[in-house]
N, C-alpha and C. Protein backbone atom coordinates (compact mmCIF):
# COMPACT_ATOMS: atom_id res chain seq x y z
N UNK A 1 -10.88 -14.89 13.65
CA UNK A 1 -9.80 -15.41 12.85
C UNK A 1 -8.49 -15.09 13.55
N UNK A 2 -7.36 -15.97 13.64
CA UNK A 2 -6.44 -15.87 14.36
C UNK A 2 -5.58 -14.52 13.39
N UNK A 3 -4.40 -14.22 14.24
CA UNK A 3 -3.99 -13.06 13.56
C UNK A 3 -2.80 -13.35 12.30
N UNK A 4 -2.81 -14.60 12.49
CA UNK A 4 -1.38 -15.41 11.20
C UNK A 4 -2.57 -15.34 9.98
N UNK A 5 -3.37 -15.98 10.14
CA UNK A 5 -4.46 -16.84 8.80
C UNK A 5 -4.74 -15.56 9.09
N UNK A 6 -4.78 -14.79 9.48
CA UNK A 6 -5.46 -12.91 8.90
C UNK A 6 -4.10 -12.30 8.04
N UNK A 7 -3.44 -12.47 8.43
CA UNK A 7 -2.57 -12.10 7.26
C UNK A 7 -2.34 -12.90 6.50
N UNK A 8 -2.05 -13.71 6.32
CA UNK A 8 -2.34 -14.80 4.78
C UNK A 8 -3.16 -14.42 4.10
N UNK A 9 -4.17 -14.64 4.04
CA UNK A 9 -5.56 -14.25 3.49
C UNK A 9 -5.28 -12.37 3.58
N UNK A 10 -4.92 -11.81 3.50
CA UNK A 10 -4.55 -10.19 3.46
C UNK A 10 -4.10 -10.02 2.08
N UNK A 11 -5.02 -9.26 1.45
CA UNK A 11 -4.25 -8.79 0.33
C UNK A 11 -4.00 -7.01 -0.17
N UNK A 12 -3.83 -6.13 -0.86
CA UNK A 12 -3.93 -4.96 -1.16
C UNK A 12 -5.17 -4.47 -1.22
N UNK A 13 -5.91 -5.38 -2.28
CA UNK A 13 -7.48 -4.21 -1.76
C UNK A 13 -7.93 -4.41 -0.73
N UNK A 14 -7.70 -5.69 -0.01
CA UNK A 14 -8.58 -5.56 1.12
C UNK A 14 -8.02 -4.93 2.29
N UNK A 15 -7.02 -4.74 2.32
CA UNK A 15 -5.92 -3.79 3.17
C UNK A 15 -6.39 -2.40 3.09
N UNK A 16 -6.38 -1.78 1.84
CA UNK A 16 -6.58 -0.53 1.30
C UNK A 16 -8.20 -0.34 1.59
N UNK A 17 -9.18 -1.18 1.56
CA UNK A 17 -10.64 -1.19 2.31
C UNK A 17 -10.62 -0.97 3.23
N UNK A 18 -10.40 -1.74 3.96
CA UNK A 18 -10.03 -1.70 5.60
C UNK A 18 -9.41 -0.07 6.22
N UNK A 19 -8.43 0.05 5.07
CA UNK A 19 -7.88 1.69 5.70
C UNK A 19 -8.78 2.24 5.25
N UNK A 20 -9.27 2.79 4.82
CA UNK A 20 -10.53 3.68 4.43
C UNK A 20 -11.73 3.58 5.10
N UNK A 21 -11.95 2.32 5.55
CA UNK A 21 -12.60 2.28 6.58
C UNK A 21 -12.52 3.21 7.73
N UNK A 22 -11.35 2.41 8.08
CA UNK A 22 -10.91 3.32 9.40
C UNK A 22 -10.80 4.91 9.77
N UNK A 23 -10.31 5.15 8.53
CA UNK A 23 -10.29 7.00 8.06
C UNK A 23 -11.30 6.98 8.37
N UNK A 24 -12.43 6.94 7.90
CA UNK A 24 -13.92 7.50 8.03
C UNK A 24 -14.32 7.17 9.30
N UNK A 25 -13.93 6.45 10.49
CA UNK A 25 -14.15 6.58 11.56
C UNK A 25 -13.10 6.85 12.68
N UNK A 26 -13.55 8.06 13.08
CA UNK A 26 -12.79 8.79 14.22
C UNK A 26 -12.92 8.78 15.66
N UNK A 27 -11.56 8.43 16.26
CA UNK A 27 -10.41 8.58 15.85
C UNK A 27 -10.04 7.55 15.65
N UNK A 28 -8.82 7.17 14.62
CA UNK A 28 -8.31 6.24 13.79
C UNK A 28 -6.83 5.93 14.18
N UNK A 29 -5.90 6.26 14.81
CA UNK A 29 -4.57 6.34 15.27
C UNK A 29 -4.30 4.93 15.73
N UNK A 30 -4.86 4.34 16.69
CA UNK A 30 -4.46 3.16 17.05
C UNK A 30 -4.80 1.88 16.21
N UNK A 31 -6.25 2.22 15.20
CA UNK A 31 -5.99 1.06 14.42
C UNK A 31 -5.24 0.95 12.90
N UNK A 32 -5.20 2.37 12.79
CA UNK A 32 -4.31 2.67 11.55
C UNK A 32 -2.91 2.65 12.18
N UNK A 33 -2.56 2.23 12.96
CA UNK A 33 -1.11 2.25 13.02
C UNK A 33 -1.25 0.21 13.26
N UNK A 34 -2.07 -0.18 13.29
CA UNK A 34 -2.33 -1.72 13.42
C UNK A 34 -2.23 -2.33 11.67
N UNK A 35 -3.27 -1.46 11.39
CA UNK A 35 -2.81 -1.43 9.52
C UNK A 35 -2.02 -1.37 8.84
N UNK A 36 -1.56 -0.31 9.15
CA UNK A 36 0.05 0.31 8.73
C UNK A 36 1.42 -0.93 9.09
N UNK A 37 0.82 -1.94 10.13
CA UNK A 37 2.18 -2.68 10.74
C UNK A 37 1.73 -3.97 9.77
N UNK A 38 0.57 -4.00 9.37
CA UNK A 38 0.23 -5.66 8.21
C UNK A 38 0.38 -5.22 6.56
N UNK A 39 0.98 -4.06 6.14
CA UNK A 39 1.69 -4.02 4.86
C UNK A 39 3.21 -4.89 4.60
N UNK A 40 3.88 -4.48 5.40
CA UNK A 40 4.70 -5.66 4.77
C UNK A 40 4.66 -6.89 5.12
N UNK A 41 3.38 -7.18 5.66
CA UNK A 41 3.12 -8.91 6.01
C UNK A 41 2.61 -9.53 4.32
N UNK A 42 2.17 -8.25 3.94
CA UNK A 42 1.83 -8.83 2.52
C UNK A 42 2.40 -9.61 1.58
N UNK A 43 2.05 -10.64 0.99
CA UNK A 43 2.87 -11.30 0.32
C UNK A 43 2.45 -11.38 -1.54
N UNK A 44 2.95 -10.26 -2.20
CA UNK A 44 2.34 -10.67 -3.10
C UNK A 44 2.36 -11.79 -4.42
N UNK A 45 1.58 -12.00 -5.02
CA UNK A 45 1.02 -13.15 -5.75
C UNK A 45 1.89 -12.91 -7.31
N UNK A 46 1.86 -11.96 -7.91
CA UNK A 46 2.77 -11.62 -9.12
C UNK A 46 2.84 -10.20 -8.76
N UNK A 47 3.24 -9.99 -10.23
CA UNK A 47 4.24 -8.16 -10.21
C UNK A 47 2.51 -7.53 -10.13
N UNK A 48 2.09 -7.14 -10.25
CA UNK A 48 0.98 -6.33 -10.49
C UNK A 48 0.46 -6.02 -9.13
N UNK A 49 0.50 -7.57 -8.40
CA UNK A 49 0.33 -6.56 -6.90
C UNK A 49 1.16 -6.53 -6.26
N UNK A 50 2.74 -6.65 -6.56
CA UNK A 50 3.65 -5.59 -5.94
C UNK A 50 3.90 -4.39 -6.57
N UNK A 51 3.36 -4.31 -7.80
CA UNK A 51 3.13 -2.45 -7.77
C UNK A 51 1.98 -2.00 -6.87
N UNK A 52 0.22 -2.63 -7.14
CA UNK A 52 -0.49 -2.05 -6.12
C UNK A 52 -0.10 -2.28 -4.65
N UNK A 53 0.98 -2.87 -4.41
CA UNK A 53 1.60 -2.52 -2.72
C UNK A 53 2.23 -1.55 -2.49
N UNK A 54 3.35 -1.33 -3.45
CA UNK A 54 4.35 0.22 -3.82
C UNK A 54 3.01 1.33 -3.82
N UNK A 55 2.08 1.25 -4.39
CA UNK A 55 1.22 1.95 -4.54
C UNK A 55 0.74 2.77 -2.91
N UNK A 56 -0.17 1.11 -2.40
CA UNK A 56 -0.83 1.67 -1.43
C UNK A 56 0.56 2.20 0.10
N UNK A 57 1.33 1.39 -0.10
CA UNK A 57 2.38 2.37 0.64
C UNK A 57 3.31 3.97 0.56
N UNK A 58 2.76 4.26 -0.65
CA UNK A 58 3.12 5.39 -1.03
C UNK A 58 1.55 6.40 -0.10
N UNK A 59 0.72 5.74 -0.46
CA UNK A 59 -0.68 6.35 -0.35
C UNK A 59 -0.75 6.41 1.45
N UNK A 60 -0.68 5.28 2.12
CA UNK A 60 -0.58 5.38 3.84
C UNK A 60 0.06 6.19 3.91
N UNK A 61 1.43 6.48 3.58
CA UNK A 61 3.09 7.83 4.19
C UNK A 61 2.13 9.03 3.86
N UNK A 62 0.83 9.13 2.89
CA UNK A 62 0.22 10.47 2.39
C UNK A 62 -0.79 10.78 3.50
N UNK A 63 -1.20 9.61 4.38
CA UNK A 63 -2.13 9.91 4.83
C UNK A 63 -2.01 10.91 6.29
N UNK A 64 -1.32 11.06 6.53
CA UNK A 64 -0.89 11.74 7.81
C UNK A 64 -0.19 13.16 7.15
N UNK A 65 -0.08 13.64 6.44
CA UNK A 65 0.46 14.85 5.91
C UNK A 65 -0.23 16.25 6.57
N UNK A 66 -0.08 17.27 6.45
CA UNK A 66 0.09 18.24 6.92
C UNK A 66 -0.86 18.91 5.10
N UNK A 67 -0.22 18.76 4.21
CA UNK A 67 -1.20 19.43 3.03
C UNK A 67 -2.22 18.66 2.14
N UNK A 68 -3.17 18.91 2.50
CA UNK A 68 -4.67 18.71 2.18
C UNK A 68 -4.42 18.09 1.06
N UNK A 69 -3.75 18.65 -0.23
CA UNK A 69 -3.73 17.81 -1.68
C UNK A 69 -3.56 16.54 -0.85
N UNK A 70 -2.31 15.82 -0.67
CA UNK A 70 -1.83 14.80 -0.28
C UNK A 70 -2.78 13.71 0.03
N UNK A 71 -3.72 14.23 1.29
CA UNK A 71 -4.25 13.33 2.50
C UNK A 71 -5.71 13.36 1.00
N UNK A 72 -5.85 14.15 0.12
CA UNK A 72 -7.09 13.69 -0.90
C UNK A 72 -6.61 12.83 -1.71
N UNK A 73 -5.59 13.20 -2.29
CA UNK A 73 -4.76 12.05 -3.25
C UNK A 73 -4.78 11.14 -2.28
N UNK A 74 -4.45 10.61 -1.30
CA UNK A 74 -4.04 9.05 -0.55
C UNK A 74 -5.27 8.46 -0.40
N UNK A 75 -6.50 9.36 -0.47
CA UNK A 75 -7.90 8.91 -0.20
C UNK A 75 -8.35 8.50 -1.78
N UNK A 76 -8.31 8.96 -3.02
CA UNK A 76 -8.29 8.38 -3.89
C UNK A 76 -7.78 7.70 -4.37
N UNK A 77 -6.26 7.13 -4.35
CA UNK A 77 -5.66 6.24 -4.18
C UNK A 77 -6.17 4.84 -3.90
N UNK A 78 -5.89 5.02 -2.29
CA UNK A 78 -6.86 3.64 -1.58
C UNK A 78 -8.07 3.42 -1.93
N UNK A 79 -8.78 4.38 -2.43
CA UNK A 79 -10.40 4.20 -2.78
C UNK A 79 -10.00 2.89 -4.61
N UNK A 80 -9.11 3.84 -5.28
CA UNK A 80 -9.11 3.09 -6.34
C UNK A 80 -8.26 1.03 -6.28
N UNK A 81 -7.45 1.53 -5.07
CA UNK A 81 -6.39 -0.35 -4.63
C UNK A 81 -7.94 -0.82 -4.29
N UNK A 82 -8.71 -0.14 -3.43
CA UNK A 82 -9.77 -1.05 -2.70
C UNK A 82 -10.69 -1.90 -3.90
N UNK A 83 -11.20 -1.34 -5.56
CA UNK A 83 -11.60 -2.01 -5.89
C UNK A 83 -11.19 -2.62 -7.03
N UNK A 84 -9.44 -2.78 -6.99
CA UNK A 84 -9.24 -3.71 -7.69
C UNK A 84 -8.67 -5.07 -7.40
């Protein structure tokens, strides 16, 4: 799939899948920073998923932290955007 019609078709859970994906396979730096650059390609559809975007961008800035709460909260987080 070309990389335009990949972001069109991009939405929050499947964004937030995709990162969790990636977490769980190491090391993750170069494609989570590929992830991290197709959040604000997002375009959302009504208010509900521009809160779950506020959301999962709050949750990525967690994922790189330094204290453990954080990087678990950002993992439950994205676990919960991924299945809605």
């Amino acid at each position: 799939m070309a990389p335009a019609a990949q972001l069109r078709k991009q939405n929050v859970a499947n964004l937030a899948g995709r990162i969790l994906i990636t977490l769980r396979s190491r090391p993750y730096d170069k494609e989570l920073a590929e992830l991290r650059s197709m959040i604000p390609n997002i375009q959302p559809l009504d208010s509900l998923e521009i809160e779950r975007l506020e959301v999962l961008e709050g949750a990525v800035e967690w994922i790189d932290s330094s204290m453990p709460e954080r990087v678990q909260a950002a993992t439950l987080l994205l676990e919960h955007l991924a299945k809605a």
